[in-house]
Protein backbone atom coordinates (compact mmCIF):
# COMPACT_ATOMS: atom_id res chain seq x y z
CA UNK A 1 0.00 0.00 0.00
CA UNK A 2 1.82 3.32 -0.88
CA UNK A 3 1.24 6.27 0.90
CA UNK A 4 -0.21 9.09 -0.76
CA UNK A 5 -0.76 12.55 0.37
CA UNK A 6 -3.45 13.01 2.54
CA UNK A 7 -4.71 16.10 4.77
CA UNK A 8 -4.34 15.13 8.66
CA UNK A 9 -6.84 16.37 11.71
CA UNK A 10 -6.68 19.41 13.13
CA UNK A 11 -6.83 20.24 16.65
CA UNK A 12 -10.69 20.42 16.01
CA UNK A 13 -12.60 17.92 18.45
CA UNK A 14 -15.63 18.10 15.62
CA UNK A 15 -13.24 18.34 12.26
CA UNK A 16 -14.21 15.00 10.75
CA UNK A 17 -17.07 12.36 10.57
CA UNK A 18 -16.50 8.84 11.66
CA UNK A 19 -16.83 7.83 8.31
CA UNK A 20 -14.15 10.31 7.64
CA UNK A 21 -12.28 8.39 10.29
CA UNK A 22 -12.78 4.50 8.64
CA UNK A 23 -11.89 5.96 5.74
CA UNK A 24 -8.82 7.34 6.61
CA UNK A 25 -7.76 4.08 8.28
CA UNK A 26 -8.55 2.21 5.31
CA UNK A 27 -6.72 4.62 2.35
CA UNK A 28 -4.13 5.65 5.13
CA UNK A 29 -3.07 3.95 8.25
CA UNK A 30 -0.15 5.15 8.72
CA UNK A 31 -2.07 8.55 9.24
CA UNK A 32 -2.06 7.58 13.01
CA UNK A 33 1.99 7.60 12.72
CA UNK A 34 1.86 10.70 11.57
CA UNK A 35 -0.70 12.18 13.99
CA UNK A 36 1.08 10.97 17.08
CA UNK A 37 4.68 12.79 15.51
CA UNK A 38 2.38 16.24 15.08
CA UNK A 39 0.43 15.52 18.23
CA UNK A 40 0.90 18.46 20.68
CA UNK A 41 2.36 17.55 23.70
CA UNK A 42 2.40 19.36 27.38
CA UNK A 43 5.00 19.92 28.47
CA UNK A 44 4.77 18.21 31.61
CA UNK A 45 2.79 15.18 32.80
CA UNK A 46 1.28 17.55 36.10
CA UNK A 47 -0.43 20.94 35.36
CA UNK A 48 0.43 23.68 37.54
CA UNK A 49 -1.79 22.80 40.31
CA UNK A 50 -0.46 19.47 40.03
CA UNK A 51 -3.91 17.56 39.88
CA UNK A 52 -5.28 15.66 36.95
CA UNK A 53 -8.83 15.30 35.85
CA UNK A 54 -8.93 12.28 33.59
CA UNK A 55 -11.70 10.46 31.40
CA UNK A 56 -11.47 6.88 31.40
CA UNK A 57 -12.69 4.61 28.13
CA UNK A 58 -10.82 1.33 28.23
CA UNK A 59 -14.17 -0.54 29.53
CA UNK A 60 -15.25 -1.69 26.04
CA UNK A 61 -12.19 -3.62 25.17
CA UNK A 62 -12.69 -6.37 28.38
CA UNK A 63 -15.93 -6.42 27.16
CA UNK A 64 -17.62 -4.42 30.11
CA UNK A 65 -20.58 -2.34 28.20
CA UNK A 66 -22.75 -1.40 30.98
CA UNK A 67 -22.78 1.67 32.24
CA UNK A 68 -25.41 3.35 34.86
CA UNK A 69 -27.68 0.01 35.16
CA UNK A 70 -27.96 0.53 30.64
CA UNK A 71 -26.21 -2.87 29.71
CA UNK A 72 -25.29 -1.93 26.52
CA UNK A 73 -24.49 1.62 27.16
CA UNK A 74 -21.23 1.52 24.81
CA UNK A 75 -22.27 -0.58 22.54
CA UNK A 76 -22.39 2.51 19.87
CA UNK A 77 -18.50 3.37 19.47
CA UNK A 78 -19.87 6.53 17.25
CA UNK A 79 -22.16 7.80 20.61
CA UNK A 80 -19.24 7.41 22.86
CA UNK A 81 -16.79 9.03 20.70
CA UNK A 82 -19.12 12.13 20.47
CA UNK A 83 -19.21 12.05 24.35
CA UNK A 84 -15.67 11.20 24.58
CA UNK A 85 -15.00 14.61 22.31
CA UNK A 86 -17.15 16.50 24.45
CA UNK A 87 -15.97 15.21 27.58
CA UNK A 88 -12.15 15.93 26.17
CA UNK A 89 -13.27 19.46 24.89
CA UNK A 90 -14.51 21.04 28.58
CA UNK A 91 -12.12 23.57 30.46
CA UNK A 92 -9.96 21.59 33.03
CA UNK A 93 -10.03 18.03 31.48
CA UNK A 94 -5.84 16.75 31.08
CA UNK A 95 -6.46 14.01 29.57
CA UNK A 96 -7.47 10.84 28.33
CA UNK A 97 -7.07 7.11 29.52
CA UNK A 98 -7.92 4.32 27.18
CA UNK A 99 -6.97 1.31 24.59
CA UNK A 100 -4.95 1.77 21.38
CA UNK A 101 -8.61 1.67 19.34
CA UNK A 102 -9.76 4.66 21.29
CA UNK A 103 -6.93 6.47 21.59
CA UNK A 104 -6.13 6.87 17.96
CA UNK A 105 -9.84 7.51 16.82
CA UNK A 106 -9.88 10.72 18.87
CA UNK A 107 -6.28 11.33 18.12
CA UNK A 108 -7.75 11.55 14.70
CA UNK A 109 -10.25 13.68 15.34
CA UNK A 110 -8.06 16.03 16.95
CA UNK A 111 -9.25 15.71 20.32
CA UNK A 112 -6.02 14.78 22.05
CA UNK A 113 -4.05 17.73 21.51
CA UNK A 114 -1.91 19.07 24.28
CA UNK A 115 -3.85 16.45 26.80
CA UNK A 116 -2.53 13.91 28.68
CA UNK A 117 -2.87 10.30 27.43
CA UNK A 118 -2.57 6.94 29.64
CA UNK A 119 -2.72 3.58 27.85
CA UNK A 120 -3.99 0.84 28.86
CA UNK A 121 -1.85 -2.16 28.92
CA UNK A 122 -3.60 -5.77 30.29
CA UNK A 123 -7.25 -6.08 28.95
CA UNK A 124 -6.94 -9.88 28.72
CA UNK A 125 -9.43 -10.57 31.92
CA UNK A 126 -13.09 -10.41 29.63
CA UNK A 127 -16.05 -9.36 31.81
CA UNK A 128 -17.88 -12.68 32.87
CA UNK A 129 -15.42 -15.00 31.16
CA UNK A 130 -14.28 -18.11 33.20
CA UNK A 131 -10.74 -16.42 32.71
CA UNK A 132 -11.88 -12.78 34.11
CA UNK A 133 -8.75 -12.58 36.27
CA UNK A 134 -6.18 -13.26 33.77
CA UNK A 135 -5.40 -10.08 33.12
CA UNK A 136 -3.11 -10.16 30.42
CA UNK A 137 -1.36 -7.70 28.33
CA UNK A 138 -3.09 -7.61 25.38
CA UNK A 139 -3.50 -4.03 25.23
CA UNK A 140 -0.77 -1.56 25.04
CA UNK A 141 2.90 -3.08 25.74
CA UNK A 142 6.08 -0.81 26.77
CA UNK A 143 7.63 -0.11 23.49
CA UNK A 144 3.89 0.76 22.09
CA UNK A 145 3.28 3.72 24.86
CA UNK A 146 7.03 4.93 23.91
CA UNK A 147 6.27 5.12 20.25
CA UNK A 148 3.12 7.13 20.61
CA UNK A 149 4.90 9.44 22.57
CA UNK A 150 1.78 8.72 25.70
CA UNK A 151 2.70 9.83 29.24
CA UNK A 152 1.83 7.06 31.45
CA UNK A 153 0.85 3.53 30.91
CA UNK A 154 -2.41 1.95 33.55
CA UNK A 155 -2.69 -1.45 34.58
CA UNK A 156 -5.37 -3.71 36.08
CA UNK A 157 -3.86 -5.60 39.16
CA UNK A 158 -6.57 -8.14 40.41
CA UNK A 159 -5.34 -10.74 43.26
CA UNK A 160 -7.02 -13.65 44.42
CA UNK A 161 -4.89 -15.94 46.46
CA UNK A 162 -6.71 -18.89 45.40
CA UNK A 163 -6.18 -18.32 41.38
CA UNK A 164 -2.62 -19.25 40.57
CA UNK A 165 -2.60 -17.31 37.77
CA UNK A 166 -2.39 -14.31 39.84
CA UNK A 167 1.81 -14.55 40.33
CA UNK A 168 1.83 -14.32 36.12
CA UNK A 169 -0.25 -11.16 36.07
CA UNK A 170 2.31 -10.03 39.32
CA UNK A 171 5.15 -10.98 36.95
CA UNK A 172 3.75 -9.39 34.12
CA UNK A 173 3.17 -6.11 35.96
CA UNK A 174 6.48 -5.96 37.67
CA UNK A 175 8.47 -6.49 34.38
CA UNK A 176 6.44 -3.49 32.87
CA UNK A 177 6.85 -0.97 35.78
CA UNK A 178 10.83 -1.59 35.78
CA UNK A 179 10.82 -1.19 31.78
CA UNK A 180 8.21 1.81 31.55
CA UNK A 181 10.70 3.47 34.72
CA UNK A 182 13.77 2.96 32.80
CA UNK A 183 11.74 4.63 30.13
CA UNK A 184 10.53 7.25 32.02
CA UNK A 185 6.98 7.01 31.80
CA UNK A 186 4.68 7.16 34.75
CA UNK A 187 3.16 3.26 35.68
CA UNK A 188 -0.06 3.45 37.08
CA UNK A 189 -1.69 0.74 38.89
CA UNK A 190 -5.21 -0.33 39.67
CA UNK A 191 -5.09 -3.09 42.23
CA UNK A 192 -7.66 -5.09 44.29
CA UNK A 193 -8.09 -7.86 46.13
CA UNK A 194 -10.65 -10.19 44.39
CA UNK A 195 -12.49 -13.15 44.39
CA UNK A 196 -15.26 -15.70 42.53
CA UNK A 197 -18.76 -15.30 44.48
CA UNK A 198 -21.50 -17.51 42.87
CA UNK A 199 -19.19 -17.07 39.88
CA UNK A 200 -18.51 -13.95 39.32
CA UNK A 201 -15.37 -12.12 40.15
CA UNK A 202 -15.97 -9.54 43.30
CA UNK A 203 -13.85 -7.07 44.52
CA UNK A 204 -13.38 -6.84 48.34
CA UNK A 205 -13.60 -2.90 48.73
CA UNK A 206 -13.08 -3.14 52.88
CA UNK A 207 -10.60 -0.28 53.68
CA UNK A 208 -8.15 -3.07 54.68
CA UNK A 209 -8.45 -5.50 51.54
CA UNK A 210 -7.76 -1.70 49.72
CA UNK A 211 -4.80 -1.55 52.09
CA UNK A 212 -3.52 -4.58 51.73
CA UNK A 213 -3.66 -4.27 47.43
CA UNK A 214 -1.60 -0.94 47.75
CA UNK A 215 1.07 -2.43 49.73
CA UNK A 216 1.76 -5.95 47.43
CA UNK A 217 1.04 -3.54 43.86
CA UNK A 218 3.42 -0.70 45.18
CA UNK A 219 6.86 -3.40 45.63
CA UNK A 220 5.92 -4.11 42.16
CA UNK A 221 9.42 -3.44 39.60
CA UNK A 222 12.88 -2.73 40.23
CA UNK A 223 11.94 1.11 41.11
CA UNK A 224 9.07 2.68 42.34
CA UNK A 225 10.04 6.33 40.87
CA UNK A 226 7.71 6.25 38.09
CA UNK A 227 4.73 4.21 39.54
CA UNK A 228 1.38 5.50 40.79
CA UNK A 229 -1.49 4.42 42.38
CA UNK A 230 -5.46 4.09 40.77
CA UNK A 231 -7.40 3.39 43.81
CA UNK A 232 -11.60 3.19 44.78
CA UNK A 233 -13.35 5.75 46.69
CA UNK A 234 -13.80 3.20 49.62
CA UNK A 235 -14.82 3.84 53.33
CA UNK A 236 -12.40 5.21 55.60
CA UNK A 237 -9.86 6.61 52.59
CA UNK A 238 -7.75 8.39 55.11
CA UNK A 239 -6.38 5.52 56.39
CA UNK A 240 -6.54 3.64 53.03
CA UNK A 241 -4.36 6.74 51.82
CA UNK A 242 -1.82 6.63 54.73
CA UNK A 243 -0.60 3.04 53.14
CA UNK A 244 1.66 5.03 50.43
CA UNK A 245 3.48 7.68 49.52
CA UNK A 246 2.89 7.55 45.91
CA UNK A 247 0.90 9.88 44.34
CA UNK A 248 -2.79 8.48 44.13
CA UNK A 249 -5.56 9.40 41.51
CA UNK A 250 -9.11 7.99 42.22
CA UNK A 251 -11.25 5.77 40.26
CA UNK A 252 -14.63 6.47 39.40
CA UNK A 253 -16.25 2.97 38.73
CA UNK A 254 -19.79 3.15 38.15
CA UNK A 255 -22.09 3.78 41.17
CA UNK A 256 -26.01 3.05 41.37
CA UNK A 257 -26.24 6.16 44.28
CA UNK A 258 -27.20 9.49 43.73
CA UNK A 259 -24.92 11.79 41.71
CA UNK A 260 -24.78 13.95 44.46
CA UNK A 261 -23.75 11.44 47.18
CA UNK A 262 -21.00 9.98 44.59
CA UNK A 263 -19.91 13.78 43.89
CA UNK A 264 -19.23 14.16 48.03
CA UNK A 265 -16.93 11.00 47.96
CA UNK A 266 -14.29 12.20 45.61
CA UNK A 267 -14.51 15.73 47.14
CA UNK A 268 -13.84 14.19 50.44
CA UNK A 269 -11.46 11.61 49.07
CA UNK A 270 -9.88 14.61 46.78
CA UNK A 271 -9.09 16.70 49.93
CA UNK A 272 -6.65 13.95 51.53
CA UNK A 273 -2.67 14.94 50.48
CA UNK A 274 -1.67 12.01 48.37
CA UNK A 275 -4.50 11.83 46.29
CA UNK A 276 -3.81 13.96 42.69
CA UNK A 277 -7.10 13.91 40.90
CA UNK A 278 -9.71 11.84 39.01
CA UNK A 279 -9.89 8.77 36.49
CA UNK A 280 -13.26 8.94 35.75
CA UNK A 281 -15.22 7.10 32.59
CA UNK A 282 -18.81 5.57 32.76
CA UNK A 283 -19.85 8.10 35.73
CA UNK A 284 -19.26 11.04 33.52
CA UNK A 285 -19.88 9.44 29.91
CA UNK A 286 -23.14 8.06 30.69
CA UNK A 287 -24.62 10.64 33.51
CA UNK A 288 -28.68 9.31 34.14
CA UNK A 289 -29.50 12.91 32.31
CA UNK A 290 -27.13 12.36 29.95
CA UNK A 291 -25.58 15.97 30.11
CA UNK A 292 -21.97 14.89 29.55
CA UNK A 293 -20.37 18.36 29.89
CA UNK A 294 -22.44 19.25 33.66
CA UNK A 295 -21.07 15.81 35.04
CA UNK A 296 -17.44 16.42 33.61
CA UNK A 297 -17.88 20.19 34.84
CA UNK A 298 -18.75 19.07 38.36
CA UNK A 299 -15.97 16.60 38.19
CA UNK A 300 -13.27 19.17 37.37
CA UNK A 301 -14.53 21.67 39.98
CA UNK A 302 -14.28 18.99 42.67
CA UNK A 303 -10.11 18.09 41.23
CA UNK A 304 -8.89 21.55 40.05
C-alpha cells in the first residue's frame, strides 16, 4: 500500500465524521503515525496545580458495556466518541485514559491535543469470562506507549490468592513498571483484592483488603520512581491513603447512588494529600440525564 498525500486532523474535536475516520484508516493507516509525531504535547505530565482530571474509556475492550444500570451503554463506538470529544473538549479536562482503538480515533479527530494520554496495557481478563482474572497484556505493551509518545501507561492488578494465575499477572506487571521506569513514563496501577462469588469475580472494597492491594502492587518493579497508584473511593480513605506515599488518583467505577452522594466521595477523598485527581469514565460518559459536559464540569470543579 503506498502512501499518498493526505490532509491530517486538526486540533478540532468536531473536524471529521466517523466515516471520515474509517476511511482514513482504510486509504491511510499510517495517518495515526503521523498524527502521534504532530500531536501536541504538554510539556509536563502535572499541570500547575499538580492535579489531573482524567476520562477513562478502556471498559469496552474487556468487554464491560454497561454503564449506569444501561447494559449496553457503549455498545455505539460513534455515541461514545461524540461524548468522549465532548468530555475531552470542557475547560480543566488533562487528559485521556484508554486502549490503542480509542486512543487513535480521537487522536484523529483532533481531540487529544496538548492532553494527557494513559494507555492501557492488560485487557486480557473479559467481563464474565471463566478467565476474568487473567489479566493479560493484550493491550498496550512498553515499546507501544514509547512510540506514541503517551505519558503514562495503567494497569489492572486483580489478586485472588486462590487463582494461581495471579503470580503471572504479578510478573507481568512488575516487568512493565521496571521497563516503563527505565523509560521514564509514569506506571499506574489499579489493584484489588478479588475473588469468585457464585461465579462472578468480586472485589473486596473493605478499607483493609484496599490496604492490603496498595502495599503488594506498590513493591511491584525494580523502582518505584515512576509508579502510581489508581485506587476506589472506599470507606475510611484516610487511612486507606496513609498506606503510600505515591501519588494516588481515584477511580470512578460506576455507582447506582445518587450523583450527588458519589460527587461528596471524591470531594472528600480529593481533599486527603496524596490523592492527585480523578480517572473517571462511565460516571461522567453516561450521567442518568445524559448531560456529559455538567457531570465532567462538576468533576473538574471537585479536582482543580
Amino acid at each position: 500500500m503506498s502512501e499518498t498525500v493526505h490532509t491530517l486532523p486538526s486540533a478540532t474535536p468536531t473536524c471529521r465524521t466517523h466515516a471520515e475516520i474509517t476511511e482514513l484508516r482504510a486509504r491511510s493507516p499510517w495517518a495515526i503515525r503521523e498524527a502521534l509525531a504532530r500531536r501536541s504535547r504538554r510539556p509536563s505530565f502535572l499541570p500547575a496545580d499538580g492535579r489531573l482530571m482524567l476520562v477513562a474509556a478502556d471498559h469496552p475492550a474487556r468487554g464491560a458495556l454497561a454503564a449506569q444500570g444501561r447494559p449496553t451503554a457503549m455498545n455505539d463506538r460513534h455515541d461514545m466518541l461524540d461524548r468522549l470529544c465532548t468530555a475531552l473538549a470542557r475547560p480543566g479536562v488533562d487528559g485521556l485514559l484508554a486502549t490503542a482503538d480509542i486512543a487513535e480515533d480521537l487522536l484523529l479527530l483532533g481531540a487529544l491535543e496538548d492532553k494527557v494520554v494513559v494507555a492501557s496495557m492488560n485487557r486480557g481478563g473479559l467481563a464474565g469470562a471463566s478467565f476474568e482474572l487473567d489479566d493479560r497484556m493484550t493491550g498496550y505493551d512498553v515499546q507501544g506507549v514509547v512510540d506514541s509518545g503517551f505519558d503514562a501507561a495503567k494497569m489492572l492488578n486483580r489478586i485472588d490468592v486462590d487463582d494461581p494465575g495471579t503470580v503471572a499477572m504479578l510478573e507481568a506487571a512488575g516487568r512493565a513498571v521496571t521497563d516503563l521506569s527505565r523509560a521514564g513514563v509514569v506506571a499506574m496501577l489499579e489493584p484489588f483484592l478479588s475473588t469468585r462469588r457464585d461465579g462472578r469475580v468480586v472485589n473486596d472494597l473493605s478499607p483493609d483488603a484496599v490496604i492490603k492491594s496498595v502495599h503488594i502492587t506498590q513493591g511491584l518493579g525494580a523502582s518505584s520512581a515512576y509508579t502510581w497508584m489508581k485506587l476506589p473511593v472506599v470507606d475510611e480513605m484516610d487511612r486507606v491513603m496513609r498506606a503510600t506515599t505515591l501519588p494516588t488518583l481515584l477511580l470512578g467505577g460506576d455507582p447506582s447512588g445518587q450523583p450527588q452522594e458519589t460527587y461528596q466521595r471524591w470531594s472528600d477523598a480529593l481533599a486527603l494529600p496524596s490523592v492527585r485527581g480523578l480517572v473517571v469514565g462511565r460516571t461522567l460518559l453516561y450521567p442518568p440525564d445524559d448531560d456529559v459536559a455538567a457531570a465532567v464540569d462538576t468533576a473538574v470543579s471537585l479536582v482543580h
